[in-house]
Protein backbone atom coordinates (compact mmCIF):
# COMPACT_ATOMS: atom_id res chain seq x y z
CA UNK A 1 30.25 73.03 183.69
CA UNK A 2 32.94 75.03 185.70
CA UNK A 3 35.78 73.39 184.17
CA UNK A 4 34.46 73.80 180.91
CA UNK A 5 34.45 77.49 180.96
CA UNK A 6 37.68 77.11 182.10
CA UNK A 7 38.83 75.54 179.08
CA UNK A 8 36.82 77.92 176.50
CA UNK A 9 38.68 80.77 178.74
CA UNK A 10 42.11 79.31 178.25
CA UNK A 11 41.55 78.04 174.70
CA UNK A 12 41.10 81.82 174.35
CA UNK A 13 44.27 83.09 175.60
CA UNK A 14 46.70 81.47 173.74
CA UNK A 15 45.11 80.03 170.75
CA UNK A 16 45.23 83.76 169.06
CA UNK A 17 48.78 84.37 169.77
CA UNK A 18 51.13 83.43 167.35
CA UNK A 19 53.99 85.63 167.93
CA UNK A 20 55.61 86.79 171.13
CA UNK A 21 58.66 88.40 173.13
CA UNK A 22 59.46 86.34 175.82
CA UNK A 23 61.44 87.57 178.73
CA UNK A 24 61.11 84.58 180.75
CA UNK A 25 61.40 82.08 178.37
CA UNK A 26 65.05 82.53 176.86
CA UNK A 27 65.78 81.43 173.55
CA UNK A 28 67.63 78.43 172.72
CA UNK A 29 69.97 77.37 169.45
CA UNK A 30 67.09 75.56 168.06
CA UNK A 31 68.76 72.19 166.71
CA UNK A 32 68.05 69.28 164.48
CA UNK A 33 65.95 66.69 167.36
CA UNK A 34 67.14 63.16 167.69
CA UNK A 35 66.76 60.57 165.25
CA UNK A 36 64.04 59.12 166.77
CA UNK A 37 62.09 62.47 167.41
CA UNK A 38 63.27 63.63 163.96
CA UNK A 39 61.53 60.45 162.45
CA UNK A 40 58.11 61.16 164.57
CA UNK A 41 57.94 64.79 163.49
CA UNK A 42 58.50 63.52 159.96
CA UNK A 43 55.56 61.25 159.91
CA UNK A 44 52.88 63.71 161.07
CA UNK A 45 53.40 64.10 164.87
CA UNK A 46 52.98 67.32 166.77
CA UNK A 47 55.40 67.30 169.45
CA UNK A 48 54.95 68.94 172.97
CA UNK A 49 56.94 68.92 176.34
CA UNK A 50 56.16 71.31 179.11
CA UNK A 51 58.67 74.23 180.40
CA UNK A 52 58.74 74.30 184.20
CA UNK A 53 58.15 77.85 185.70
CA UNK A 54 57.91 78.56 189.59
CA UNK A 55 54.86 81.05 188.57
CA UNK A 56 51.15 80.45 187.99
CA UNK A 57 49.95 79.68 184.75
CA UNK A 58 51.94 77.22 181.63
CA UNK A 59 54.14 76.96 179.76
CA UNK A 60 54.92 74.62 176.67
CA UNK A 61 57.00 73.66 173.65
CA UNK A 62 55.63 72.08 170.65
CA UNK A 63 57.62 70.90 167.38
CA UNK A 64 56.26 70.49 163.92
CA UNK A 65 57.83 69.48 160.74
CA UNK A 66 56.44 71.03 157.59
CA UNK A 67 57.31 69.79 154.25
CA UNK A 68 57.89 74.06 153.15
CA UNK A 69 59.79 76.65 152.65
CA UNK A 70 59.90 78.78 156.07
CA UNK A 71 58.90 82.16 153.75
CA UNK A 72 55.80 79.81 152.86
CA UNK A 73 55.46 78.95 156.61
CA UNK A 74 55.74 82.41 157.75
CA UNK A 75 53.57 84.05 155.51
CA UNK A 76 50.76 81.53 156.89
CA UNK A 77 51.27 82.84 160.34
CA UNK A 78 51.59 86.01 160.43
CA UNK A 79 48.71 86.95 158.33
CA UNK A 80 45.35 88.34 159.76
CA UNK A 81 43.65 86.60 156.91
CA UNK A 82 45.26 83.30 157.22
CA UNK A 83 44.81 83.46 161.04
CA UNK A 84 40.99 82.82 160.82
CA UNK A 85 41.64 79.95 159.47
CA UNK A 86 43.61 78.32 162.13
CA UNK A 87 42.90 80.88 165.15
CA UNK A 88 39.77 78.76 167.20
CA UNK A 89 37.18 81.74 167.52
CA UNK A 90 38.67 84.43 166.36
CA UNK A 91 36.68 87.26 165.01
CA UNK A 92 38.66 90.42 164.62
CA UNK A 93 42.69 90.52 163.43
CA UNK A 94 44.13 94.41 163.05
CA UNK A 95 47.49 95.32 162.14
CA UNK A 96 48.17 98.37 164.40
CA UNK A 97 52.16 99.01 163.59
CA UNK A 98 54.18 97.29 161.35
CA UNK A 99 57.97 98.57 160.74
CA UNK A 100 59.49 95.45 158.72
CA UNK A 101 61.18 94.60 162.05
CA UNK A 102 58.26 94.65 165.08
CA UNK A 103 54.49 94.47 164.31
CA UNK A 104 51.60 95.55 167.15
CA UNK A 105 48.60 93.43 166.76
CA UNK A 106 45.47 93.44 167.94
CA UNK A 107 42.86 90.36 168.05
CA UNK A 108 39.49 89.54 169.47
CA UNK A 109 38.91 86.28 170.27
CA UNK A 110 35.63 84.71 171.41
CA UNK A 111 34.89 80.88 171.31
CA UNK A 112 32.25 80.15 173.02
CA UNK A 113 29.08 82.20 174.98
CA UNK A 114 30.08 80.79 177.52
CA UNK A 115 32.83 82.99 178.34
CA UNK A 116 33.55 86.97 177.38
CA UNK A 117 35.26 87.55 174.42
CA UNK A 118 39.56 88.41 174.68
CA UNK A 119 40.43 91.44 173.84
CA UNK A 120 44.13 91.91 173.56
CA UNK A 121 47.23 93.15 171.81
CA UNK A 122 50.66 92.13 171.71
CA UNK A 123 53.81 93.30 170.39
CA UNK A 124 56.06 91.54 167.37
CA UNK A 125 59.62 91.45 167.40
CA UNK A 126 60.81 89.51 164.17
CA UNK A 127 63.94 88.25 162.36
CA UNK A 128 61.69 87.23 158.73
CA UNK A 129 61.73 83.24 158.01
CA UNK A 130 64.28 82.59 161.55
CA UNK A 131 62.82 83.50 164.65
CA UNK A 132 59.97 85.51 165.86
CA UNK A 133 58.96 86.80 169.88
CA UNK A 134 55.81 87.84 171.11
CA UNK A 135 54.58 89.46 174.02
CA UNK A 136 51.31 90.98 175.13
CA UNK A 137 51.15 94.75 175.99
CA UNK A 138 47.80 94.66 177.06
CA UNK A 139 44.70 93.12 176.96
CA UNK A 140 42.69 90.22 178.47
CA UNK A 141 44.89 87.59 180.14
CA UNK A 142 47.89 88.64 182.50
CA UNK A 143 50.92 87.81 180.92
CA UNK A 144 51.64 86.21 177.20
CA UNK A 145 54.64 85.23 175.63
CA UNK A 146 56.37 83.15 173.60
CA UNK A 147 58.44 82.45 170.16
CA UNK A 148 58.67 80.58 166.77
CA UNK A 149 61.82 79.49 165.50
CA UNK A 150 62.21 77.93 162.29
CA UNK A 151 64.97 75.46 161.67
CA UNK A 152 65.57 75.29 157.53
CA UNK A 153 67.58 72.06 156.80
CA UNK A 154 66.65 71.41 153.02
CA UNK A 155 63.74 69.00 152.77
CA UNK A 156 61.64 70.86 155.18
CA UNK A 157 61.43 73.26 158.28
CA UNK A 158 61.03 72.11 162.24
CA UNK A 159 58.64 75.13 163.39
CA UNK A 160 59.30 75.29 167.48
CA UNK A 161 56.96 77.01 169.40
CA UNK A 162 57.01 78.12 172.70
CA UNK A 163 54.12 80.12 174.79
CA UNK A 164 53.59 81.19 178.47
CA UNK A 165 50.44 81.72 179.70
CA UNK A 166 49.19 83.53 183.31
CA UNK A 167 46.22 84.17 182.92
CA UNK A 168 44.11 86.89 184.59
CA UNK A 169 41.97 84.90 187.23
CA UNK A 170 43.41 81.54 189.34
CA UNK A 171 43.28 78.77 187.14
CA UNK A 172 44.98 75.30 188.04
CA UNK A 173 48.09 74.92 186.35
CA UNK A 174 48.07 71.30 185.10
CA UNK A 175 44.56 72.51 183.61
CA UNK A 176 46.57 75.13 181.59
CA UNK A 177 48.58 72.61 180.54
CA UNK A 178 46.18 69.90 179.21
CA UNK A 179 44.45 72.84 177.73
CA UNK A 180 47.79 73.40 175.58
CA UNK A 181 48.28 69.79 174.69
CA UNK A 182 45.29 69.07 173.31
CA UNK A 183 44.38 71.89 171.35
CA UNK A 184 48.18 73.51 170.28
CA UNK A 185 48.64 70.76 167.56
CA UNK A 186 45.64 71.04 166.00
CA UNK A 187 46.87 74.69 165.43
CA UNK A 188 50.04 73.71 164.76
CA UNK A 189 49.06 70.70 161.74
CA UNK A 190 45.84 73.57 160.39
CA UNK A 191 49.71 75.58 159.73
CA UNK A 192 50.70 73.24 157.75
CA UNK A 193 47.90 72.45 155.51
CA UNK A 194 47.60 75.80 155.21
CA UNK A 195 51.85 76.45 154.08
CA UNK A 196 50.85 73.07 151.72
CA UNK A 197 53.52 71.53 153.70
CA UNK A 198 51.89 68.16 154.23
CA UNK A 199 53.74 65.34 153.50
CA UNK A 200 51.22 63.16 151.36
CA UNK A 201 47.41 63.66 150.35
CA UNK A 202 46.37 62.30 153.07
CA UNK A 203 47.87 63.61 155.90
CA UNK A 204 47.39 67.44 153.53
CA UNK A 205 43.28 65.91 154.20
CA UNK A 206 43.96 64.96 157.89
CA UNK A 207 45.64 68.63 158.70
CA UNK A 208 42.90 70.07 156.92
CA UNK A 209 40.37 69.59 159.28
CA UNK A 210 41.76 70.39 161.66
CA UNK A 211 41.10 73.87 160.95
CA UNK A 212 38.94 75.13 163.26
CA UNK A 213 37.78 78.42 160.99
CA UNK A 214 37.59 79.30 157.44
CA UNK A 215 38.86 82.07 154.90
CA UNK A 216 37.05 85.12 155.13
C-alpha cells in the first residue's frame, strides 16, 4: 500500500506543472533528433531519457511530435481551462500575475484520498510559441522545475520537456523516476489531442483517452 501512496504523492507533484524556471537544469539549443528518433516521434511515440543529478529526487526529458502549430500547442498548455483536461487530479487552476512575459500560478492538485491534496504555486518565465521555464515559489513539494521548448520545422513541432522533482519527504529516486515514465506521456499525447495535432484518426482516438480529466 506504501508504495502506492508514494506514487499518488509523486503523480501529484509534477503532473500539474507545466511550466518552469530551471536553475539547475540549463537549457540546451533544442535540435532536430536523429533520423531514427525523428521517425519514432513521428509515428506516435513519447520519448523520455533521464537527466542525472547528484541530488535527491528526478529528473527527466520527454519529446513529442505534434502535427500543430506551436501557437496551437501553447495555447493548450498554458490554459487553466485546458489544464483539467490533461492535469491527473487537478481541481483548482488560478492565474495570480500575468505580465505578457512571466505568469504566477497557482494549482491544487489532489488525486487520490489517499494522499493530501498539493497546494502550490510556481512562477512563469516565457518567450510565447519558443521556450517556456518554470519554477515553484512555494507550495507542497521541495523544489520544481523545468522547461518546454518548441522546435517549429514546418510540418509539425517537437515539444521537449524537461522537469526536476525533490520532493518534500525521502522518496527513492528510481521510484521518482518510473513515476515520470509512465505517467509523463500520457500527459504529453492528452496535449496533443487536445492542440488537434494527431497525426491520423486514430492515433487523434488513442491520445484522446488518455486524458485523464475533462472540460469544465
Amino acid at each position: 500500500m506504501w508504495k502506492s501512496v508514494l506514487n499518488q504523492a509523486i503523480n501529484n507533484l509534477f503532473l500539474a506543472c507545466l511550466f518552469v524556471a530551471p536553475e539547475a537544469l540549463k537549457a540546451l539549443d533544442t535540435e532536430i533528433p536523429p533520423a531514427d528518433v525523428l521517425s519514432r516521434l513521428k509515428s506516435g511515440e513519447v520519448t523520455a531519457e533521464s537527466i542525472r543529478t547528484d541530488e535527491s529526487g528526478g529528473a527527466a526529458r520527454f519529446q513529442i511530435y505534434i502535427q500543430a502549430s506551436a501557437e496551437d500547442i501553447w495555447n493548450v498548455i498554458s490554459s487553466c481551462d485546458q489544464a483539467f483536461v490533461f492535469v491527473d487530479g487537478l481541481r483548482q487552476c488560478e492565474i495570480l500575475e500575468n505580465d505578457g512575459f512571466t505568469t504566477l500560478t497557482r494549482q491544487v492538485v489532489k488525486t487520490s484520498w489517499l494522499v493530501p491534496a498539493q497546494d502550490f504555486t510556481f512562477r512563469t518565465h516565457h518567450e510565447p510559441f519558443r521556450r517556456a521555464e518554470f519554477k515553484r515559489i512555494e507550495g507542497s513539494p521541495r523544489e520544481m522545475e523545468g522547461s518546454w521548448d518548441f522546435l517549429d520545422f514546418g510540418s509539425g513541432v517537437i515539444v521537449t520537456h524537461e522537469i526536476r522533482i525533490r520532493p518534500g519527504f525521502p522518496v527513492p529516486r528510481f521510484l521518482i523516476r518510473r513515476v515520470m515514465r509512465n505517467n509523463m506521456p500520457d500527459l504529453l499525447v492528452c496535449v496533443r489531442a487536445l492542440a488537434n495535432g494527431s497525426t491520423s484518426k486514430a492515433q487523434w482516438v488513442s491520445d484522446s483517452r488518455s486524458c485523464p480529466g475533462s472540460a469544465k
